[in-house]
C-alpha atoms as a PDB file:
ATOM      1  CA  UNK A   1      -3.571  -1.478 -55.138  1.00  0.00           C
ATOM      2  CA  UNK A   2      -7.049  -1.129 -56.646  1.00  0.00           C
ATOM      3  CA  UNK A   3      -8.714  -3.204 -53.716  1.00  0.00           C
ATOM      4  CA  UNK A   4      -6.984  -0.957 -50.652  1.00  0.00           C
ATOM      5  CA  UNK A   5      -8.079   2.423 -51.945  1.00  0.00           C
ATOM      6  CA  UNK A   6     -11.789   0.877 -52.670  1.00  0.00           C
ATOM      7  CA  UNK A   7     -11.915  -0.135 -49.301  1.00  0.00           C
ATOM      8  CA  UNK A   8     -11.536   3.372 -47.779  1.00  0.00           C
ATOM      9  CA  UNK A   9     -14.020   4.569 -49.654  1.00  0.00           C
ATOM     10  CA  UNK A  10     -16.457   1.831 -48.832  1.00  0.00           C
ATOM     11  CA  UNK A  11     -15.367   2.337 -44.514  1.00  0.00           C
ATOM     12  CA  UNK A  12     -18.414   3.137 -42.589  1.00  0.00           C
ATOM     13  CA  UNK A  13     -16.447   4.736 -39.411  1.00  0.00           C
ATOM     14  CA  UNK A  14     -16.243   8.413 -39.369  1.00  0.00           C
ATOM     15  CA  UNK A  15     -13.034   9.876 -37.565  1.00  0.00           C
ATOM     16  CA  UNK A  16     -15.127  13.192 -37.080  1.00  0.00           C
ATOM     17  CA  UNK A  17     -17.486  10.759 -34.926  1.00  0.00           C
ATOM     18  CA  UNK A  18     -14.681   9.505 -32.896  1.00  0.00           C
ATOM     19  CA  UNK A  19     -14.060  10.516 -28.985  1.00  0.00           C
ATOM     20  CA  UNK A  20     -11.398   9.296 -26.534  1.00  0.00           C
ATOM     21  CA  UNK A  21     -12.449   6.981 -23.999  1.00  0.00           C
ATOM     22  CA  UNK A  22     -13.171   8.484 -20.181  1.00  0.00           C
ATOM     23  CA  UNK A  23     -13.595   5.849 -17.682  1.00  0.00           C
ATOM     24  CA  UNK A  24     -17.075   6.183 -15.783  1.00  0.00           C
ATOM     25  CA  UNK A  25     -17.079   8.165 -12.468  1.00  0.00           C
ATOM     26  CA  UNK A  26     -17.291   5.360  -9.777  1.00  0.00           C
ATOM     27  CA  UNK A  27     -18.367   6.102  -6.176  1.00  0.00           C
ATOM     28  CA  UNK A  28     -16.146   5.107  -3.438  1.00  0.00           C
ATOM     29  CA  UNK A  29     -18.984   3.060  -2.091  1.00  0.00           C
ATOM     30  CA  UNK A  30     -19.697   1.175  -5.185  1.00  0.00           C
ATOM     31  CA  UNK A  31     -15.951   0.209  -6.189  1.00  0.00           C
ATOM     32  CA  UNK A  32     -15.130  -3.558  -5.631  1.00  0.00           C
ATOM     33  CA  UNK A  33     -13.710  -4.773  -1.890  1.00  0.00           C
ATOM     34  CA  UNK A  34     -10.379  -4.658  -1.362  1.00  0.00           C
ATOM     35  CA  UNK A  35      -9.777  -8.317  -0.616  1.00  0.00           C
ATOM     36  CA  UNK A  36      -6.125  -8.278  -0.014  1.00  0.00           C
ATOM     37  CA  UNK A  37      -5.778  -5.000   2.307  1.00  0.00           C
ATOM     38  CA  UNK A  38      -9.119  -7.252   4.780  1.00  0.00           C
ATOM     39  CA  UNK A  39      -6.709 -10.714   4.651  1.00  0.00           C
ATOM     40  CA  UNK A  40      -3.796  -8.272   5.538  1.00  0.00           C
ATOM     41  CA  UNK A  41      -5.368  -6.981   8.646  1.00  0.00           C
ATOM     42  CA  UNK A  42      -6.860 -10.398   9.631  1.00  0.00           C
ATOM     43  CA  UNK A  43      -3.226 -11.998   9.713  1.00  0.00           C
ATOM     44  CA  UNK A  44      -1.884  -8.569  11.821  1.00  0.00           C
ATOM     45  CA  UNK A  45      -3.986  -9.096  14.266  1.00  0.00           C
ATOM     46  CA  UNK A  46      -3.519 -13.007  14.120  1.00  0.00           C
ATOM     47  CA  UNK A  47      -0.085 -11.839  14.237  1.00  0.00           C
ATOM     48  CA  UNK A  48      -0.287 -10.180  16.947  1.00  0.00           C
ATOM     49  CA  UNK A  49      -2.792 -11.639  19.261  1.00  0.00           C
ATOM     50  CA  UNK A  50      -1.157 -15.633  18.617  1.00  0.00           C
ATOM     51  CA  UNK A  51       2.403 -14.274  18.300  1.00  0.00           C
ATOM     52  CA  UNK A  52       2.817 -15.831  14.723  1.00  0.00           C
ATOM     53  CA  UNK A  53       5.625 -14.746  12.696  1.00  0.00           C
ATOM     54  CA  UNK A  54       4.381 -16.308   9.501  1.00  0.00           C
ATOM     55  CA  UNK A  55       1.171 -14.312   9.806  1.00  0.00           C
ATOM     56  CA  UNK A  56       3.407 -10.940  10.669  1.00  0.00           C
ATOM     57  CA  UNK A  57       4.902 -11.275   7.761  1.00  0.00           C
ATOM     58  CA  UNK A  58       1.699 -12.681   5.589  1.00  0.00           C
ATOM     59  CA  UNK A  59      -0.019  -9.509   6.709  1.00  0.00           C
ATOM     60  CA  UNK A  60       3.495  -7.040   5.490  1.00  0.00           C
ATOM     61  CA  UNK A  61       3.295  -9.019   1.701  1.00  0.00           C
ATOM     62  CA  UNK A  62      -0.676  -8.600   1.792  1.00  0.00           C
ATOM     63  CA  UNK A  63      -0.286  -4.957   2.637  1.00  0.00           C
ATOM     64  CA  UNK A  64       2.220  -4.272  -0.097  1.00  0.00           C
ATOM     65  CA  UNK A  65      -0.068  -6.005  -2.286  1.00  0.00           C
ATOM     66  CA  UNK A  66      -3.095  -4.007  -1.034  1.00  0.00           C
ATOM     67  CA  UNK A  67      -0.913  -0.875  -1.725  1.00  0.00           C
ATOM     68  CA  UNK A  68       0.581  -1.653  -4.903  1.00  0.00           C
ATOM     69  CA  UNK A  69      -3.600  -2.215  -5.804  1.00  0.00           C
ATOM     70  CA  UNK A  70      -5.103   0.563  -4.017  1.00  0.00           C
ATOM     71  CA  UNK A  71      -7.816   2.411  -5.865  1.00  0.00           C
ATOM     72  CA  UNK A  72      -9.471   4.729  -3.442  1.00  0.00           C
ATOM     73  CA  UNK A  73      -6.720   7.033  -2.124  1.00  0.00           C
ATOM     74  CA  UNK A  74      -8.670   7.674   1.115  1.00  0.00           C
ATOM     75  CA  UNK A  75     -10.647   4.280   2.465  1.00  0.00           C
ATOM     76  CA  UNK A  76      -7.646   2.304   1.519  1.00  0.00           C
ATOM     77  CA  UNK A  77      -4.647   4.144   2.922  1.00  0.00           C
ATOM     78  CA  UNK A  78      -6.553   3.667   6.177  1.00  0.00           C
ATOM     79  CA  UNK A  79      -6.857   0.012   5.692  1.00  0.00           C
ATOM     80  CA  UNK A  80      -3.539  -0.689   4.951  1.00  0.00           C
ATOM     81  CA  UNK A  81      -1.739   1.819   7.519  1.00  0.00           C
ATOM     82  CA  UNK A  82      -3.707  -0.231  10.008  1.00  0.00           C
ATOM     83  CA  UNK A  83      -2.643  -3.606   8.918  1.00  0.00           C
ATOM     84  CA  UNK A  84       0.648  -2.407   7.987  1.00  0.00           C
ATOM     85  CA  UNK A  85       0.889  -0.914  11.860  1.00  0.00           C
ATOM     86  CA  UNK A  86      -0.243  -4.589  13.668  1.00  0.00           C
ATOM     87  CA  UNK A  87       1.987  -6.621  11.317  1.00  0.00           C
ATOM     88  CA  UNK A  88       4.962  -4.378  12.539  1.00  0.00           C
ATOM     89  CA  UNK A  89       3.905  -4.601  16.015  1.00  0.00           C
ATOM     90  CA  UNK A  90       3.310  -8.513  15.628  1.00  0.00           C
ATOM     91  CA  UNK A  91       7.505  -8.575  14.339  1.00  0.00           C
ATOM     92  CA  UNK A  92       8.747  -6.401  16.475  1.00  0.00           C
ATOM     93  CA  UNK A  93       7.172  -8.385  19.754  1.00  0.00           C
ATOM     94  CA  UNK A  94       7.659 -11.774  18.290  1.00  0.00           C
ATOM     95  CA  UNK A  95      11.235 -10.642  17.589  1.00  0.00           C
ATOM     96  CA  UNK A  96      12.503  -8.568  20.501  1.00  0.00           C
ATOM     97  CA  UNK A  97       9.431  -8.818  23.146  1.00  0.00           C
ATOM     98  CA  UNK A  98       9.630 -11.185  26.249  1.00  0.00           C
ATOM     99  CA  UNK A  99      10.003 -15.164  25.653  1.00  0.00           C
ATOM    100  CA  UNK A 100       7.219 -17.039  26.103  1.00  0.00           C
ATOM    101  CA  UNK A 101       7.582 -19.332  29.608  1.00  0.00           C
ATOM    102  CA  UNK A 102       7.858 -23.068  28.451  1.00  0.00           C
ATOM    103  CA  UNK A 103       5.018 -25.360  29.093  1.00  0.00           C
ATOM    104  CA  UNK A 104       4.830 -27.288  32.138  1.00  0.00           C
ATOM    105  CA  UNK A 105       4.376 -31.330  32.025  1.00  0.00           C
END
């Protein structure tokens, strides 16, 4: 009993001293890349220009990724509605646009 109520007379912190944390103010231009919403839009497009399905839906599980991590409301919504648009354009003609004419031998 005698050794707890010594030691909070002996603590150096001072609670009057104390102040709640506030993150630093980070400019949009200095925050970190957003590495999943760029890989999202590179298999969209791959999605789209190759006709992959695999990359189509790469590019949907990258975007929710991308969104489920986004930081800067702005830059990133952009991003990610744009990658978001050519993976859904990449499904819907790999899905239900014309066949692709077999190759010749």
């Amino acid at each position: 009993m005698s050794h707890s109520s010594n030691s909070n007379m002996n603590d150096p912190r001072q609670p009057s001293a104390a102040k709640p944390f506030k993150p630093p103010m980070v400019s949009p231009q200095d925050l970190p890349v957003d590495y999943s919403g760029f890989i999202a839009v590179v298999f969209g497009v791959a999605g789209v220009m190759f006709r992959y399905k695999l990359s189509s839906w790469l590019a949907i599980i990258f975007c929710a990724q991308s969104l489920a991590n986004m930081r800067n409301m702005e830059n990133d919504l952009k991003q990610i509605s744009m990658a978001m648009m050519f993976a859904i354009m990449g499904l819907v003609t790999n899905y239900f646009g014309a066949t692709r004419p077999a190759p010749r031998k």
